[in-house]
PDB file of N, CA and C in Angstrom:
ATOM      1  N   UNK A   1       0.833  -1.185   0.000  1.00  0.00           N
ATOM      2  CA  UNK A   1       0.000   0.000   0.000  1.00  0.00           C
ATOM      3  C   UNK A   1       0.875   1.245   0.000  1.00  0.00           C
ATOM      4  N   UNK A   2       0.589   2.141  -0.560  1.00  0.00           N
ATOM      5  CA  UNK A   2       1.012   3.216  -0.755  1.00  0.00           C
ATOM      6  C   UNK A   2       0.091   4.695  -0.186  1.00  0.00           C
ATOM      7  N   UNK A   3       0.244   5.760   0.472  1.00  0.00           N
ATOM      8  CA  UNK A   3      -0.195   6.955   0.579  1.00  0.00           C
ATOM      9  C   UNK A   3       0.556   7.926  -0.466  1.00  0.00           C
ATOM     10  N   UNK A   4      -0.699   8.639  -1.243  1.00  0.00           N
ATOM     11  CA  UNK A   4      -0.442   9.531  -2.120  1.00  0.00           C
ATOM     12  C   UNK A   4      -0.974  10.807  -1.490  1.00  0.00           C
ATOM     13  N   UNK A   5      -0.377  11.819  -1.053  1.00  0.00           N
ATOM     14  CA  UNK A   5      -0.153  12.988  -0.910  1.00  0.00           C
ATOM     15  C   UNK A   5      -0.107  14.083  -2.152  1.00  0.00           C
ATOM     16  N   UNK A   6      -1.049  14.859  -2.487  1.00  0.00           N
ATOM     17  CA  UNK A   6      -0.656  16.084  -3.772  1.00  0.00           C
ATOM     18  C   UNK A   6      -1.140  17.556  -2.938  1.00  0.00           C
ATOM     19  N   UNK A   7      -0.349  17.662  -3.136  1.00  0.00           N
ATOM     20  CA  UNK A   7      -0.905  19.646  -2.876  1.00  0.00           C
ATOM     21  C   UNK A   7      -0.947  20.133  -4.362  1.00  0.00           C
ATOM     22  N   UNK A   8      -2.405  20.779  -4.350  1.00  0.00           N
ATOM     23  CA  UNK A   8      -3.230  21.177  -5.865  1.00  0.00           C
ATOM     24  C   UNK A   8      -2.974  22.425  -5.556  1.00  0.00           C
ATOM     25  N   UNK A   9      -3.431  23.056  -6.724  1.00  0.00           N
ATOM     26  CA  UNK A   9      -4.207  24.707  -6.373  1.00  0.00           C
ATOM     27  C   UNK A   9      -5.961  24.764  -6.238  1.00  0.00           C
ATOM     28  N   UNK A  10      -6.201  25.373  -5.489  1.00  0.00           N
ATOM     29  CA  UNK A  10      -7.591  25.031  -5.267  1.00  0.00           C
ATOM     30  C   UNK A  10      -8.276  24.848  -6.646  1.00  0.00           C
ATOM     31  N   UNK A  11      -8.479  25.464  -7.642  1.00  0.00           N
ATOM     32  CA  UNK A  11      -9.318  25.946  -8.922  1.00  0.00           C
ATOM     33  C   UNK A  11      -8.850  24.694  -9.144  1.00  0.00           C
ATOM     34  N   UNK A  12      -7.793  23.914  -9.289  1.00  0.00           N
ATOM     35  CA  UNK A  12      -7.695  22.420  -9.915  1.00  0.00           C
ATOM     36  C   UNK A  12      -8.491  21.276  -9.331  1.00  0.00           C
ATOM     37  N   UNK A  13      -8.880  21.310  -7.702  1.00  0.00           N
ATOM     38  CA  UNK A  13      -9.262  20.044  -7.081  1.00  0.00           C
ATOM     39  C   UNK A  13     -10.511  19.573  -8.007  1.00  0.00           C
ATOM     40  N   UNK A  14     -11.516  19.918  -8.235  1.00  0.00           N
ATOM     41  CA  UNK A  14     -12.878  19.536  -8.784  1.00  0.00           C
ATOM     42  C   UNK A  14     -11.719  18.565 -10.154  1.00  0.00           C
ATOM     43  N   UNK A  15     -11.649  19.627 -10.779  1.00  0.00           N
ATOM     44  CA  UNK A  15     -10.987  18.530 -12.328  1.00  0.00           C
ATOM     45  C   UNK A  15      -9.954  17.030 -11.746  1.00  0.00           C
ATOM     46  N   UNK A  16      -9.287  17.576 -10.853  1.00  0.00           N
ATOM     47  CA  UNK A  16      -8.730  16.011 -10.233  1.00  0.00           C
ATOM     48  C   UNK A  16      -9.626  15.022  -9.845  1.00  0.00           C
ATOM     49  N   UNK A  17     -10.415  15.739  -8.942  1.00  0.00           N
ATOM     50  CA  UNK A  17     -11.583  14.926  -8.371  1.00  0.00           C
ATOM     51  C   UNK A  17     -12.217  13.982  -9.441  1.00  0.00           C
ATOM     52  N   UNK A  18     -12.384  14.799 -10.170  1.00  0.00           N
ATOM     53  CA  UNK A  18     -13.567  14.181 -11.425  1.00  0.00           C
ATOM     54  C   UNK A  18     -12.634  12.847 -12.280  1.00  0.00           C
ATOM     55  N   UNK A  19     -11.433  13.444 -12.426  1.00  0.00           N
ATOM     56  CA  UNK A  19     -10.870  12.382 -12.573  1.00  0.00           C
ATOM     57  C   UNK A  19     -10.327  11.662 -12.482  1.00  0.00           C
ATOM     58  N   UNK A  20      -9.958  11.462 -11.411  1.00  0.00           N
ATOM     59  CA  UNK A  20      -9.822  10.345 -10.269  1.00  0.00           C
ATOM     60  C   UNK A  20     -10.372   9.411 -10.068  1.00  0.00           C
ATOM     61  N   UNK A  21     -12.433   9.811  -9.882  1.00  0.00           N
ATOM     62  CA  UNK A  21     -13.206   8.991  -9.451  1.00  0.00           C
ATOM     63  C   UNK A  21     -13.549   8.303 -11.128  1.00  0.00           C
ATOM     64  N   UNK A  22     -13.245   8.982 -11.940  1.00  0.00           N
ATOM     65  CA  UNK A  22     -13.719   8.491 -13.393  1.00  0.00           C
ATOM     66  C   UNK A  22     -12.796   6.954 -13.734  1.00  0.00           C
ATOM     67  N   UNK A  23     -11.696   6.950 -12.808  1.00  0.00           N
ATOM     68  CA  UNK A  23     -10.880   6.184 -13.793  1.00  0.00           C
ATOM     69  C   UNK A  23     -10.998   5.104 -12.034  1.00  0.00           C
ATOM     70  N   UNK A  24     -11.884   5.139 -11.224  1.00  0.00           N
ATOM     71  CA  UNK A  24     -12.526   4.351 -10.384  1.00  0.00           C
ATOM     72  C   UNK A  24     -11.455   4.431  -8.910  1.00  0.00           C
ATOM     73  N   UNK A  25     -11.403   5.220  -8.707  1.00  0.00           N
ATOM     74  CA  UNK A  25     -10.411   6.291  -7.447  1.00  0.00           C
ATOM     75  C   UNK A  25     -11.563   6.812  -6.517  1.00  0.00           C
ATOM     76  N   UNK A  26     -12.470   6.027  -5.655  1.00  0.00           N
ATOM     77  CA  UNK A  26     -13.310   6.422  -5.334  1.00  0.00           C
ATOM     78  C   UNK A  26     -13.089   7.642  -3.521  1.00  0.00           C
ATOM     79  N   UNK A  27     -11.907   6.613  -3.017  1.00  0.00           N
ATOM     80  CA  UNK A  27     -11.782   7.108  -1.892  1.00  0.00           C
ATOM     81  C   UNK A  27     -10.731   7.698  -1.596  1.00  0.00           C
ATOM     82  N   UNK A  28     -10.736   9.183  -0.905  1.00  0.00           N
ATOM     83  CA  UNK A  28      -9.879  10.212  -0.972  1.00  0.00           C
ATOM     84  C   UNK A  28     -10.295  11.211   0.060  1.00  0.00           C
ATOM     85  N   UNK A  29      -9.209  12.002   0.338  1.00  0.00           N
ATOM     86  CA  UNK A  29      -9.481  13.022   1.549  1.00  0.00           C
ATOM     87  C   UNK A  29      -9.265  14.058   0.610  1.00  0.00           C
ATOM     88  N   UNK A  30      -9.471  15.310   0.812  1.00  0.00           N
ATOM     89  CA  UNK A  30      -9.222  16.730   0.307  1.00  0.00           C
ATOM     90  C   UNK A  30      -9.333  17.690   1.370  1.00  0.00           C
ATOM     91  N   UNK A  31      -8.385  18.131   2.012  1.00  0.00           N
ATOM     92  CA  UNK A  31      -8.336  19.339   3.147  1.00  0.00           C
ATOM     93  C   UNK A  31      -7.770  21.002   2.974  1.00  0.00           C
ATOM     94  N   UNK A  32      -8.446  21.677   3.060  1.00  0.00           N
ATOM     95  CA  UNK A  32      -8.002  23.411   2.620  1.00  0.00           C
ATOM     96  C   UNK A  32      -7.236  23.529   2.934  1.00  0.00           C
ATOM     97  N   UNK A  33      -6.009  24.166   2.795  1.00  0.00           N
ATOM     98  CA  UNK A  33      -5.115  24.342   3.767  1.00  0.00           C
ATOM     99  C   UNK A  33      -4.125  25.998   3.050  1.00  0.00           C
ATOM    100  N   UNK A  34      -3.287  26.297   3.915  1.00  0.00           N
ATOM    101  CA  UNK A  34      -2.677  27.185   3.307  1.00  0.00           C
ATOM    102  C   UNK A  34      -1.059  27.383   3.559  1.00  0.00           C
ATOM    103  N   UNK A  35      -0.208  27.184   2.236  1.00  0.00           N
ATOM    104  CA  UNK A  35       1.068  26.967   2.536  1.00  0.00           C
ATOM    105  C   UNK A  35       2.019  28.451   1.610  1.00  0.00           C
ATOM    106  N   UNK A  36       2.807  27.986   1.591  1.00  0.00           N
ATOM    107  CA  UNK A  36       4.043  28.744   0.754  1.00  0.00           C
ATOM    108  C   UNK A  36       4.646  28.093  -0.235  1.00  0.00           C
ATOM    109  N   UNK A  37       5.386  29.066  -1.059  1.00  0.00           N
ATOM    110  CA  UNK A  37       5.926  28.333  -2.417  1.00  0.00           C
ATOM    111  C   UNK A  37       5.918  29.308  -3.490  1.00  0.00           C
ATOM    112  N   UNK A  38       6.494  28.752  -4.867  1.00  0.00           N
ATOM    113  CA  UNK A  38       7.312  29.385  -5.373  1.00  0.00           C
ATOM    114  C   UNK A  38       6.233  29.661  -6.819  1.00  0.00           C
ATOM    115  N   UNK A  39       5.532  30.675  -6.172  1.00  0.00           N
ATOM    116  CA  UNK A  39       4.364  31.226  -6.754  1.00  0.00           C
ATOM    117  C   UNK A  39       4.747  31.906  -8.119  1.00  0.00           C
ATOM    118  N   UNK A  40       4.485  31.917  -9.229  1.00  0.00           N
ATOM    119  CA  UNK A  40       5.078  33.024 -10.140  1.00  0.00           C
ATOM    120  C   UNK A  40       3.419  33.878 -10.469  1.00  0.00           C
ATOM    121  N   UNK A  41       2.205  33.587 -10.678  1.00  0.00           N
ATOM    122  CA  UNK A  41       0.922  34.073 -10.743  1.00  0.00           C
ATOM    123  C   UNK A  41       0.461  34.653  -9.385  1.00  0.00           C
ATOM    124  N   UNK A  42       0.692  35.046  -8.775  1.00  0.00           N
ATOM    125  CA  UNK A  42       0.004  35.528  -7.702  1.00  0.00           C
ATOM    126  C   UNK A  42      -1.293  36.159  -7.504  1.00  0.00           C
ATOM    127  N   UNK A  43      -1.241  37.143  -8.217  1.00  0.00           N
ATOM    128  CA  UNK A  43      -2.668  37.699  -8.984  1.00  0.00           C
ATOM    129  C   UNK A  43      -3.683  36.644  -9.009  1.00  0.00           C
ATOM    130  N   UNK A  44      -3.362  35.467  -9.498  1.00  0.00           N
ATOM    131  CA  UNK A  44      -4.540  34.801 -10.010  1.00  0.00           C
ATOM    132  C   UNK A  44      -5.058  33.849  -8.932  1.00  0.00           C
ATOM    133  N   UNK A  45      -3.777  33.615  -7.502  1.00  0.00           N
ATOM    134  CA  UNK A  45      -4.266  33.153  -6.493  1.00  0.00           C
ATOM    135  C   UNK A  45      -4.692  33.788  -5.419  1.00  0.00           C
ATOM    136  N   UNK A  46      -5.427  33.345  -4.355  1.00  0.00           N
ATOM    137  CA  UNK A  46      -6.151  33.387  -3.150  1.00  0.00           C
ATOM    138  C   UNK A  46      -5.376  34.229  -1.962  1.00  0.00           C
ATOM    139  N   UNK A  47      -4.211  35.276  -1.627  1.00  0.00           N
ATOM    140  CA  UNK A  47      -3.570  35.304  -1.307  1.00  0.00           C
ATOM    141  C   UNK A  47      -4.077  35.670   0.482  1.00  0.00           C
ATOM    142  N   UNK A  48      -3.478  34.809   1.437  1.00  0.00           N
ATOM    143  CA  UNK A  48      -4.117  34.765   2.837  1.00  0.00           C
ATOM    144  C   UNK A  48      -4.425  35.833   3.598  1.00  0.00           C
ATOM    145  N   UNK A  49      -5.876  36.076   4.210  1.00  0.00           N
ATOM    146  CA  UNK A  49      -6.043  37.449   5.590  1.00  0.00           C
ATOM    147  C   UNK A  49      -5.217  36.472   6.667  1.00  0.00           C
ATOM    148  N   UNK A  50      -5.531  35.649   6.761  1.00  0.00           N
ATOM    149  CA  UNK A  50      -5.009  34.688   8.095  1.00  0.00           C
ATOM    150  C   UNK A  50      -3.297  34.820   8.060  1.00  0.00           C
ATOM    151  N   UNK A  51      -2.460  34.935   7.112  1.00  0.00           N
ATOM    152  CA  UNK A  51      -1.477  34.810   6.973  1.00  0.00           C
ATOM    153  C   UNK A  51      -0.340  35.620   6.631  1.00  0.00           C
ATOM    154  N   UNK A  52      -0.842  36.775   6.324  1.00  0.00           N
ATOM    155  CA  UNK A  52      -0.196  38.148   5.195  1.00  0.00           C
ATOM    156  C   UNK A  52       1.254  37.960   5.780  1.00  0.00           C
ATOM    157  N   UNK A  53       1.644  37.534   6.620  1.00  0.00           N
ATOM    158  CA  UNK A  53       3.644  37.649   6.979  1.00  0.00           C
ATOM    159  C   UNK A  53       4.125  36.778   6.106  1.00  0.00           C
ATOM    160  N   UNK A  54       3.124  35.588   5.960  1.00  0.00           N
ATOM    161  CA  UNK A  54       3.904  34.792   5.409  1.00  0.00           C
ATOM    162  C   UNK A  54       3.551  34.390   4.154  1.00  0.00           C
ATOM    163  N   UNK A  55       2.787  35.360   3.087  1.00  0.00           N
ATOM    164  CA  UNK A  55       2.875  35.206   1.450  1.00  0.00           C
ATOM    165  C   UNK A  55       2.085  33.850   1.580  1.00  0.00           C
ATOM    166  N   UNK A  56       1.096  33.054   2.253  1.00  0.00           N
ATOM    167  CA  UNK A  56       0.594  32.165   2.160  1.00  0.00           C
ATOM    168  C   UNK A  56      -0.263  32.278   0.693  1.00  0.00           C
ATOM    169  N   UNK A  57      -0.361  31.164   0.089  1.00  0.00           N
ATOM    170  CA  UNK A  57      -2.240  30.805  -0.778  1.00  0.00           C
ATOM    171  C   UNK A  57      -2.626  29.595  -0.463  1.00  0.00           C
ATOM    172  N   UNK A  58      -4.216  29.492  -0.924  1.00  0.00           N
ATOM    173  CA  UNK A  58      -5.036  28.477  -0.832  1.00  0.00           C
ATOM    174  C   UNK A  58      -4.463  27.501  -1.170  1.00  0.00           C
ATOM    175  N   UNK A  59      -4.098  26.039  -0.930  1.00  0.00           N
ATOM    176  CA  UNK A  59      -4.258  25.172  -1.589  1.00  0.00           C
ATOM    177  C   UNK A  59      -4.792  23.699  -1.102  1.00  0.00           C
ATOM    178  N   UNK A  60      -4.775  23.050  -1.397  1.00  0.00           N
ATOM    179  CA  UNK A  60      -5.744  21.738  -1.413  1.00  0.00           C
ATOM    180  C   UNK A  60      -4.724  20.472  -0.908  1.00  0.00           C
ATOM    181  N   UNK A  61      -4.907  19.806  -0.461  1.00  0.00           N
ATOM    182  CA  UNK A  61      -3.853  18.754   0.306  1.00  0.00           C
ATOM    183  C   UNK A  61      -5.316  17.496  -0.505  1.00  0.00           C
ATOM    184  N   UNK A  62      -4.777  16.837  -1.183  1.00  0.00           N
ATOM    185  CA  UNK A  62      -5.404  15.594  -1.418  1.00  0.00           C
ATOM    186  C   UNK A  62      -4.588  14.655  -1.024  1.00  0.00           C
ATOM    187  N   UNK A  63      -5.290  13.726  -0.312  1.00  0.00           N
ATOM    188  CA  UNK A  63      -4.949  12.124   0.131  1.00  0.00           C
ATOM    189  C   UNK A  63      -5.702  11.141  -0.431  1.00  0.00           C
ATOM    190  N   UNK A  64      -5.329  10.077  -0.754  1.00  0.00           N
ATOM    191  CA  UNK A  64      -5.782   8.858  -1.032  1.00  0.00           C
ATOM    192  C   UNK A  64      -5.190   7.745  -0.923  1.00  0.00           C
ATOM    193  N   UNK A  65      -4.935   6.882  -0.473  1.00  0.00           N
ATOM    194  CA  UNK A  65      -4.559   5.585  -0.174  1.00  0.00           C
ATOM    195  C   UNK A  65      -4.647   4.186  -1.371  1.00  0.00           C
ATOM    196  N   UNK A  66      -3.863   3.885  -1.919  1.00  0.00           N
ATOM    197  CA  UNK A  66      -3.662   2.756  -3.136  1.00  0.00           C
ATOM    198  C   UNK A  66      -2.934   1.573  -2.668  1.00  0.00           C
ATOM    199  N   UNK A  67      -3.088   0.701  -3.528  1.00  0.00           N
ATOM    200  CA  UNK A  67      -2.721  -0.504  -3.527  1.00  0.00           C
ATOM    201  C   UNK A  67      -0.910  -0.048  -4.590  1.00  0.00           C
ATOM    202  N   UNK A  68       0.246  -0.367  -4.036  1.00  0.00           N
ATOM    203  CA  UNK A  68       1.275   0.175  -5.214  1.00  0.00           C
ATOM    204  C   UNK A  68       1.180  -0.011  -6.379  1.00  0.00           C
ATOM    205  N   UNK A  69       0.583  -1.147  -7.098  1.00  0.00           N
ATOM    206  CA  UNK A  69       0.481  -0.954  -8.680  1.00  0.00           C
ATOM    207  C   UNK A  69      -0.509  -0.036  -8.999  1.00  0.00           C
ATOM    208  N   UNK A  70      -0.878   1.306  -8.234  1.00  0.00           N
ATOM    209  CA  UNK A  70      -2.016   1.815  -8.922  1.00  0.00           C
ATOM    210  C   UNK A  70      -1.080   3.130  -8.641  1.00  0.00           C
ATOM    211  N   UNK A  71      -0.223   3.081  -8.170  1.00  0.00           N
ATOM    212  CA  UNK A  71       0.611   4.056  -7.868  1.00  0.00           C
ATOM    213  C   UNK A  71       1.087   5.339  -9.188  1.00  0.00           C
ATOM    214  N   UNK A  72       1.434   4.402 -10.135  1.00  0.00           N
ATOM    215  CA  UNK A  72       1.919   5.313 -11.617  1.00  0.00           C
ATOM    216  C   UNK A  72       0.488   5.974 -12.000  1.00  0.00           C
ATOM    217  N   UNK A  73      -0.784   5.356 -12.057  1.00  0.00           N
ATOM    218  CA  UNK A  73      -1.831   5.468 -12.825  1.00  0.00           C
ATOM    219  C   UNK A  73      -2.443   6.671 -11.738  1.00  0.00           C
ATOM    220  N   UNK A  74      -2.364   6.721 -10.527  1.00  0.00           N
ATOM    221  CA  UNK A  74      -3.175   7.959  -9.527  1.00  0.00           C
ATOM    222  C   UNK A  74      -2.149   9.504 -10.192  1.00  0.00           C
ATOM    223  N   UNK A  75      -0.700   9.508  -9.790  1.00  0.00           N
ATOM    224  CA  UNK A  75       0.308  10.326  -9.880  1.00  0.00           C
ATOM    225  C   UNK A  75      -0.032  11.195 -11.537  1.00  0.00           C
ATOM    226  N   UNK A  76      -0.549  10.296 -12.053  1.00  0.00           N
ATOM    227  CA  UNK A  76      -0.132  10.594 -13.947  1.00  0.00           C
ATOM    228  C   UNK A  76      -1.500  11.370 -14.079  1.00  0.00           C
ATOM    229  N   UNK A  77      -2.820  10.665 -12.949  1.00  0.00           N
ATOM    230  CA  UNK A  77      -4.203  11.558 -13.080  1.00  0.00           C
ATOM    231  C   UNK A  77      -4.186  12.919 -12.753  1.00  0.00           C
ATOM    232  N   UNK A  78      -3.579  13.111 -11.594  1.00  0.00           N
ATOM    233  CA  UNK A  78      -2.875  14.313 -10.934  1.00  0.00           C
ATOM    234  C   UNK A  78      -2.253  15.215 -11.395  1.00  0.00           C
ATOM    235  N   UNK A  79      -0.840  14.447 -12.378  1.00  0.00           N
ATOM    236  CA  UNK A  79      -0.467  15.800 -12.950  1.00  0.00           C
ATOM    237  C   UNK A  79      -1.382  16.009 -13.797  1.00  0.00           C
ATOM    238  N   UNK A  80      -1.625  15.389 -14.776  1.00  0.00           N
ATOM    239  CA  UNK A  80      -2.030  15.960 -16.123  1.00  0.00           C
ATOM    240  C   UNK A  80      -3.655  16.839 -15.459  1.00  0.00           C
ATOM    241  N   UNK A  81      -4.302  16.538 -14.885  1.00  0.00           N
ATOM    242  CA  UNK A  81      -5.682  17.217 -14.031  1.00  0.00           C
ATOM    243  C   UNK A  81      -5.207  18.258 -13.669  1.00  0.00           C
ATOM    244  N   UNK A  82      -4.046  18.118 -12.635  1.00  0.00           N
ATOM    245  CA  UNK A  82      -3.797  19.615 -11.393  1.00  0.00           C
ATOM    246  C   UNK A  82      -2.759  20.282 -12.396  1.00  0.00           C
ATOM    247  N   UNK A  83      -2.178  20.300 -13.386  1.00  0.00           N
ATOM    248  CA  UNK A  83      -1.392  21.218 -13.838  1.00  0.00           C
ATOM    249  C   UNK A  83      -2.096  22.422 -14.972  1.00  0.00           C
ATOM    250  N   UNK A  84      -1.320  23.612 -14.277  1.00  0.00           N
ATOM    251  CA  UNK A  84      -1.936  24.893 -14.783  1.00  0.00           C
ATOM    252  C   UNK A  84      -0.242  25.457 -15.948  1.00  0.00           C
ATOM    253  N   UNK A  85       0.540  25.010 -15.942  1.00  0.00           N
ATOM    254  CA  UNK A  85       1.618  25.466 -16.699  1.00  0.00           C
ATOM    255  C   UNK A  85       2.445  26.385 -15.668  1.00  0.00           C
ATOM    256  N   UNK A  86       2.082  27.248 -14.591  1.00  0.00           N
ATOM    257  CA  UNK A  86       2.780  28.274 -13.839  1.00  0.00           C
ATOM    258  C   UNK A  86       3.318  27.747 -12.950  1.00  0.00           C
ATOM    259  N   UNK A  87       4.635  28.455 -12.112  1.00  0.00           N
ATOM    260  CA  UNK A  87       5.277  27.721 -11.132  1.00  0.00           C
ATOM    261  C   UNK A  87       4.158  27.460 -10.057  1.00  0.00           C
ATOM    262  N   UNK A  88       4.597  27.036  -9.162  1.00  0.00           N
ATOM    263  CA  UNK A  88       3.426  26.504  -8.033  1.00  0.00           C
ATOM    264  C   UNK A  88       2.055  25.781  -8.195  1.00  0.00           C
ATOM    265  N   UNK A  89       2.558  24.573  -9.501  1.00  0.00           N
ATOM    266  CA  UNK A  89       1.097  23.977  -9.226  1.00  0.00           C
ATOM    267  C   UNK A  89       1.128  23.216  -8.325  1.00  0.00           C
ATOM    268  N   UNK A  90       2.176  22.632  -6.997  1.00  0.00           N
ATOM    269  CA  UNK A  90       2.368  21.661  -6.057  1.00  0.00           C
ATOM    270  C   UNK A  90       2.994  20.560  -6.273  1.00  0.00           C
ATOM    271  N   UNK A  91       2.853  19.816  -5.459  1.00  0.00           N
ATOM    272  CA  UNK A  91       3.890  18.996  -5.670  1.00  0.00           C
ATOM    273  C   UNK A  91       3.217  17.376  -5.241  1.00  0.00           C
ATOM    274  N   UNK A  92       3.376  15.944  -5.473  1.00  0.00           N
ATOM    275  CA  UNK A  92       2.945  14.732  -4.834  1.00  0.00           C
ATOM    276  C   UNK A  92       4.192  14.502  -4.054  1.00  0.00           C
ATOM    277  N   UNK A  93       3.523  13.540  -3.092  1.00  0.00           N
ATOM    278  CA  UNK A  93       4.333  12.391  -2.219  1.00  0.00           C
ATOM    279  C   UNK A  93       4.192  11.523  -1.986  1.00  0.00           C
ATOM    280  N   UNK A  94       4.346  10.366  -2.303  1.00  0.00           N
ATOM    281  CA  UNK A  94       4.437   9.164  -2.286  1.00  0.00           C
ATOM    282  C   UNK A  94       4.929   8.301  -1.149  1.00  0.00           C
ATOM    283  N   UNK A  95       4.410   7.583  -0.152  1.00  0.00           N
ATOM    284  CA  UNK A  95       4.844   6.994   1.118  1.00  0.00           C
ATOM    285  C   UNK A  95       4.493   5.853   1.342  1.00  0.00           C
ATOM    286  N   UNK A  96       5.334   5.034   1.719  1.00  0.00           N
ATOM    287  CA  UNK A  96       4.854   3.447   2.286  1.00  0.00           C
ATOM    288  C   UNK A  96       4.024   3.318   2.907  1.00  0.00           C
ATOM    289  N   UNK A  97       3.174   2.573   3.181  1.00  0.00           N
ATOM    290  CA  UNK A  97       1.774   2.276   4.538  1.00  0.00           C
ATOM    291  C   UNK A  97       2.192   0.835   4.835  1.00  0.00           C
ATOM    292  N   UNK A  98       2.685   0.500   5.991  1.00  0.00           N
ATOM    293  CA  UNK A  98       2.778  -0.430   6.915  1.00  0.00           C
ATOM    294  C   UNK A  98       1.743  -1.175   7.179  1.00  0.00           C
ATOM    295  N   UNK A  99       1.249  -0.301   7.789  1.00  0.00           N
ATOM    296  CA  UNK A  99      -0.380  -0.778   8.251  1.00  0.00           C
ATOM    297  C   UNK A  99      -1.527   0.094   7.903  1.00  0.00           C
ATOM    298  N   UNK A 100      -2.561  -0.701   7.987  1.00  0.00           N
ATOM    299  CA  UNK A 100      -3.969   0.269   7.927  1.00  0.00           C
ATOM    300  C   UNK A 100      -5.175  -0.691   8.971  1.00  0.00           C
ATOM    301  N   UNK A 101      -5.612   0.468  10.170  1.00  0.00           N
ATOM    302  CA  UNK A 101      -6.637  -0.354  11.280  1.00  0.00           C
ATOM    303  C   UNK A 101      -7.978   0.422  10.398  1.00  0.00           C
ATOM    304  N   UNK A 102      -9.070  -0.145  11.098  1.00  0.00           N
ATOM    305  CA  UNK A 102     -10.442   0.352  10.300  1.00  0.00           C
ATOM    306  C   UNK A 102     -10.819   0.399  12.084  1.00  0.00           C
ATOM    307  N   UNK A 103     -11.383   1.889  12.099  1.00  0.00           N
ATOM    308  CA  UNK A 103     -12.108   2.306  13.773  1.00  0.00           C
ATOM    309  C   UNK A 103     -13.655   1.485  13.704  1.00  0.00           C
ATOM    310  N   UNK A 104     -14.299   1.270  12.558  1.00  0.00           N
ATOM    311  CA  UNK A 104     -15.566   0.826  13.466  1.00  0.00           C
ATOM    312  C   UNK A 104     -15.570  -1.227  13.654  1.00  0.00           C
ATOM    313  N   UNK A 105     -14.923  -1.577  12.329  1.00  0.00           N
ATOM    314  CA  UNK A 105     -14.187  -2.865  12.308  1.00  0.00           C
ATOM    315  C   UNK A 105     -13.556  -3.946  13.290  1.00  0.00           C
ATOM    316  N   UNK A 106     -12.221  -2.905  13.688  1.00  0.00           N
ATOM    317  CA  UNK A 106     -11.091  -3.173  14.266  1.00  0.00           C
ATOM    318  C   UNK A 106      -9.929  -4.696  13.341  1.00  0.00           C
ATOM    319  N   UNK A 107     -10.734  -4.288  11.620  1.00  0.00           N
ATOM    320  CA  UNK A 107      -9.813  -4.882  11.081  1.00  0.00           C
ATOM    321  C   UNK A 107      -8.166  -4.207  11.319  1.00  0.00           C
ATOM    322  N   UNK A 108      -7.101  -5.002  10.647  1.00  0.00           N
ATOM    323  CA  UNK A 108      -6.074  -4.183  11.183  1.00  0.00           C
ATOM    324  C   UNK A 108      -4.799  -4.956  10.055  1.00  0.00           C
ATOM    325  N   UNK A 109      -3.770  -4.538  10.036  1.00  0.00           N
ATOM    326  CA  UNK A 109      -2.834  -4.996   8.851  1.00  0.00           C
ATOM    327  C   UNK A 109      -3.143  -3.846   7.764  1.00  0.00           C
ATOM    328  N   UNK A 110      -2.379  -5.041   6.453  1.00  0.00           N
ATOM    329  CA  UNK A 110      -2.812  -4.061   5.354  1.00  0.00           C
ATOM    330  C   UNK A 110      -3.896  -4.753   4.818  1.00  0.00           C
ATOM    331  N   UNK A 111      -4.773  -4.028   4.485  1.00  0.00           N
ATOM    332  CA  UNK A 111      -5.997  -3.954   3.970  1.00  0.00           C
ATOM    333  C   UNK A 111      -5.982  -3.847   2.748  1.00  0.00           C
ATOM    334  N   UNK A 112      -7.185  -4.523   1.884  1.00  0.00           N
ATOM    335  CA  UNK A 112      -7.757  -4.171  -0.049  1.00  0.00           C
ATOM    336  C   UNK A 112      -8.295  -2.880   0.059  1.00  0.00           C
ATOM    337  N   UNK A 113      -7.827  -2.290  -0.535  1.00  0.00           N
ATOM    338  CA  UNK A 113      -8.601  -0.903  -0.694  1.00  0.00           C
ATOM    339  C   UNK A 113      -9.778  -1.110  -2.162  1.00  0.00           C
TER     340      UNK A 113
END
């Protein structure tokens, strides 16, 4: 199992979303969040009240959890979906999963996603 990590730009999540679940990527987290980075459009992003010291914008933290051979096929939906051509469309991460418990279950190991 693998955890896939992408930080989007917000205006991209829906088009990832859509195709993600199209190519049968059903389960996924998406959380607002607001970071830093090497913005070249600024204008065209969200730029933070919460944050103004630190040049923050909007962006989108997607998670989803795969089996590793689905690993190339999630990453490749991502870019080609979340990319806008300008610096700062984000970046993926890719991480091992050891384990996975289920809270109402109490299955536990790695799990079929």
């Amino acid at each position: 199992m693998k955890l896939i990590k992408a930080y989007i730009r917000h205006r991209k999540s829906e088009e990832v979303y859509d195709a993600l679940k199209k190519e049968g990527f059903c389960c996924m987290t998406f959380v607002e969040c607001e970071g830093t980075g090497q913005y070249s459009d600024h204008e065209k992003e969200h730029v933070s009240a919460k944050y103004p010291f630190a040049d923050a914008y909007r962006v989108i933290k997607l998670e989803i959890l795969v089996a590793a051979e689905h690993v190339a096929s999630v990453v490749n939906i991502i870019r080609e979906n979340g990319r806008t051509g300008y610096h700062g469309d984000g970046m993926i991460i890719v991480s091992p999963v050891n384990e996975v418990y289920k809270v109402r279950t109490d299955e536990n190991g790695i799990l079929s996603i």
